[in-house]
N, C-alpha and C. Protein backbone atom coordinates (compact mmCIF):
# COMPACT_ATOMS: atom_id res chain seq x y z
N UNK A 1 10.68 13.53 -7.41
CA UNK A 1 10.24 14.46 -8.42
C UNK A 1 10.37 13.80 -9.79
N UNK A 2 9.06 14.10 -10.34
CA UNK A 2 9.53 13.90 -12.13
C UNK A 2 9.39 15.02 -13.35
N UNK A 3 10.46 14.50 -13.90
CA UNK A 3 10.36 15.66 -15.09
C UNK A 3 9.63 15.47 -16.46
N UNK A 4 8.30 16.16 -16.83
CA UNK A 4 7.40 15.32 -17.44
C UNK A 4 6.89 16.46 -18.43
N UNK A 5 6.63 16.24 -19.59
CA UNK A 5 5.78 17.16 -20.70
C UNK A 5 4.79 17.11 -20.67
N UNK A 6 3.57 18.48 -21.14
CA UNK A 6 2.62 18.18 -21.23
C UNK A 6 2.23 18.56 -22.17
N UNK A 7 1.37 18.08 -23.66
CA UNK A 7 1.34 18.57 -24.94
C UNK A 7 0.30 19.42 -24.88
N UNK A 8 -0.97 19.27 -23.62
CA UNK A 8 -1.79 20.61 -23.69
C UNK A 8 -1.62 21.91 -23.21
N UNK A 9 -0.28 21.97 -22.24
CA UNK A 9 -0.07 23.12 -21.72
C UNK A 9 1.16 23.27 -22.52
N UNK A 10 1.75 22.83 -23.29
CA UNK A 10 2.97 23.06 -24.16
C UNK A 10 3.82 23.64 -23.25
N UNK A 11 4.26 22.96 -21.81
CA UNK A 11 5.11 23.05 -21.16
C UNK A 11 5.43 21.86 -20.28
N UNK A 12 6.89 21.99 -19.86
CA UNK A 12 7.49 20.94 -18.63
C UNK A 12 7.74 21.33 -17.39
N UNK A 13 7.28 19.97 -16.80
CA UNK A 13 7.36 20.20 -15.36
C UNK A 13 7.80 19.44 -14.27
N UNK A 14 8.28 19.82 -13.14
CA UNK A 14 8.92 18.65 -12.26
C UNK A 14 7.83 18.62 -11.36
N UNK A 15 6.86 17.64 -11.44
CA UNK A 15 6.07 16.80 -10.63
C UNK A 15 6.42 16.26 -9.29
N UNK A 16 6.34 16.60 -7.86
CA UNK A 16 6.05 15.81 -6.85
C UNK A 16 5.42 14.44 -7.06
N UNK A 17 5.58 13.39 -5.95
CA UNK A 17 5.29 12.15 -6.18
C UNK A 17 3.72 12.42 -5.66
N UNK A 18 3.08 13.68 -5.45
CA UNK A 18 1.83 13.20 -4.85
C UNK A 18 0.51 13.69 -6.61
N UNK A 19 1.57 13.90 -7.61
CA UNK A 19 1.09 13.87 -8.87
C UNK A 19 0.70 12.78 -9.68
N UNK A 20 1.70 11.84 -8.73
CA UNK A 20 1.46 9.61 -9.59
C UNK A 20 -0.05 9.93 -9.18
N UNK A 21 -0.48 8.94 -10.11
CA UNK A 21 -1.44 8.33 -10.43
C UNK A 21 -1.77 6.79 -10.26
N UNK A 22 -0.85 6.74 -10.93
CA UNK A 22 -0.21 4.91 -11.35
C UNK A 22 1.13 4.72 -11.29
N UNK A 23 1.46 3.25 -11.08
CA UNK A 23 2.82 3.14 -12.35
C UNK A 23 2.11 1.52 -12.46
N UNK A 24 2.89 1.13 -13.62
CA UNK A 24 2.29 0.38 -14.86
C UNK A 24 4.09 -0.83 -14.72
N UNK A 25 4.15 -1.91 -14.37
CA UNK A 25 5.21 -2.50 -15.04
C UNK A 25 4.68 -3.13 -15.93
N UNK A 26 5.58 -2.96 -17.21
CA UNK A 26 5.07 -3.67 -18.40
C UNK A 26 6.48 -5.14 -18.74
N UNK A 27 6.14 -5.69 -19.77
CA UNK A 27 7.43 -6.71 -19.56
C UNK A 27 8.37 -5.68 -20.11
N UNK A 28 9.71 -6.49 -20.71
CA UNK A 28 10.88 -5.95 -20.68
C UNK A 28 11.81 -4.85 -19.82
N UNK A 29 10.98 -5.18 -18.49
CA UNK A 29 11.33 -4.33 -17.45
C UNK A 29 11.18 -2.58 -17.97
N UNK A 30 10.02 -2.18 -18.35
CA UNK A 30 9.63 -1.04 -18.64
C UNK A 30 8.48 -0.84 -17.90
N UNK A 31 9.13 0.36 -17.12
CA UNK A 31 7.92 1.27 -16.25
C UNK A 31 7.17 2.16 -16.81
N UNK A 32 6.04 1.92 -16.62
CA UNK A 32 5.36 3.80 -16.95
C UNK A 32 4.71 4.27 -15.78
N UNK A 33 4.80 5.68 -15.73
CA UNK A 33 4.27 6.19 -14.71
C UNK A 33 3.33 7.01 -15.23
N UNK A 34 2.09 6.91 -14.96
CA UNK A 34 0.96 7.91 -14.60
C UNK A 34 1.04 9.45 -14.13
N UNK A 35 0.95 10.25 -14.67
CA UNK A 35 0.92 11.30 -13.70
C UNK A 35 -0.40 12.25 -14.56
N UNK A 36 -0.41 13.72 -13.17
CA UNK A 36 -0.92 14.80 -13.77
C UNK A 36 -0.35 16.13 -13.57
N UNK A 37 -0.56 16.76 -14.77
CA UNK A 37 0.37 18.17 -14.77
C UNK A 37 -0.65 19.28 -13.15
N UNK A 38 -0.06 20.35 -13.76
CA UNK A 38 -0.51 21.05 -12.32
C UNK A 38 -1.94 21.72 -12.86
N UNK A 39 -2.45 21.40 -14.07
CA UNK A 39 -3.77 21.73 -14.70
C UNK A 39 -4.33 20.70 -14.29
N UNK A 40 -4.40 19.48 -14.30
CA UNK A 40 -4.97 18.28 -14.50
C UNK A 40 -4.66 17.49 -15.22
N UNK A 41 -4.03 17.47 -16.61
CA UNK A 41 -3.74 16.68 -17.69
C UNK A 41 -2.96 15.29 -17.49
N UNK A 42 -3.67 14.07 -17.74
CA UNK A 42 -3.07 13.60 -17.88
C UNK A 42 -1.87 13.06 -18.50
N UNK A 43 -0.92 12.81 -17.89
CA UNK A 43 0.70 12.43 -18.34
C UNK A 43 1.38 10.90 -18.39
N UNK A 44 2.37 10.69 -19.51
CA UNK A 44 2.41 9.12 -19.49
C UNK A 44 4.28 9.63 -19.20
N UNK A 45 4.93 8.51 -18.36
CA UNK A 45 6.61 8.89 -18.41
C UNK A 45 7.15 7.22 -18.22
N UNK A 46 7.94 6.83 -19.55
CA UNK A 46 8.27 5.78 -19.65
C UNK A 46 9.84 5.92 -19.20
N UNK A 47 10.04 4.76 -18.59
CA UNK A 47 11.54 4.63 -18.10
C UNK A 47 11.78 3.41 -18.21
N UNK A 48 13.26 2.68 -17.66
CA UNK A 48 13.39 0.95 -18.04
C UNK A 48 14.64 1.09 -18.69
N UNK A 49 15.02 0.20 -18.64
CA UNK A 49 16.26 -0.90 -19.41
C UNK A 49 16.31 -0.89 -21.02
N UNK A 50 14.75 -0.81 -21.27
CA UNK A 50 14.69 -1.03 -22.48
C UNK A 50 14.11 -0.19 -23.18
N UNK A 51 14.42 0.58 -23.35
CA UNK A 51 13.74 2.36 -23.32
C UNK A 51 15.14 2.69 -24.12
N UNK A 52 14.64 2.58 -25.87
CA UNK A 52 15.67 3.14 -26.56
C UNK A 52 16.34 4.26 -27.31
N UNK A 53 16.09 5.46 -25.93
CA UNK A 53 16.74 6.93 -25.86
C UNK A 53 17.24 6.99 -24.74
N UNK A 54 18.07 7.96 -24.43
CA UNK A 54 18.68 7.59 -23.08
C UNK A 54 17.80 9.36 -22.02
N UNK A 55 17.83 8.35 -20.76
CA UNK A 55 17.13 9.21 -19.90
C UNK A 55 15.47 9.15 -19.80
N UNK A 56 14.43 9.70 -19.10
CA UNK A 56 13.21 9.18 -19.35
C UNK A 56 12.25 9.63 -20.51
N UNK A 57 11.42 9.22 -20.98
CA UNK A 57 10.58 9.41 -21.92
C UNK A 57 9.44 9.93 -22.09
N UNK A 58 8.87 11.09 -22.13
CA UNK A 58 7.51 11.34 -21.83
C UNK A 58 6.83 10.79 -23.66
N UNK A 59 5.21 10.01 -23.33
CA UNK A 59 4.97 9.96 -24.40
C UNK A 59 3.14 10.16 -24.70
């Protein structure tokens, strides 16, 4: 499950994995994951090592 924002439904949600889309490794060992809310919207959720807030990131 992920816990992910969505700025068009101005709500959060815990996503099943059959919501990925993608995931993205970028360098500095930073993931992003793809997703979509339960409208459709697409969703971005950054996580990693180097991700400087603690816990994951929707952006």
């Amino acid at each position: 499950m992920f816990l992910a924002y969505c700025d068009e439904c101005e709500a959060r949600f815990l996503l099943p994995p059959s919501h990925v889309r993608a995931v993205h490794n970028l360098a500095g060992g930073v993931i992003v994951i793809e997703l979509t809310c339960y409208e459709g919207h697409r969703l971005l959720v950054m996580s990693g090592n180097d991700i400087d807030i603690s816990g994951p990131a929707t952006v």
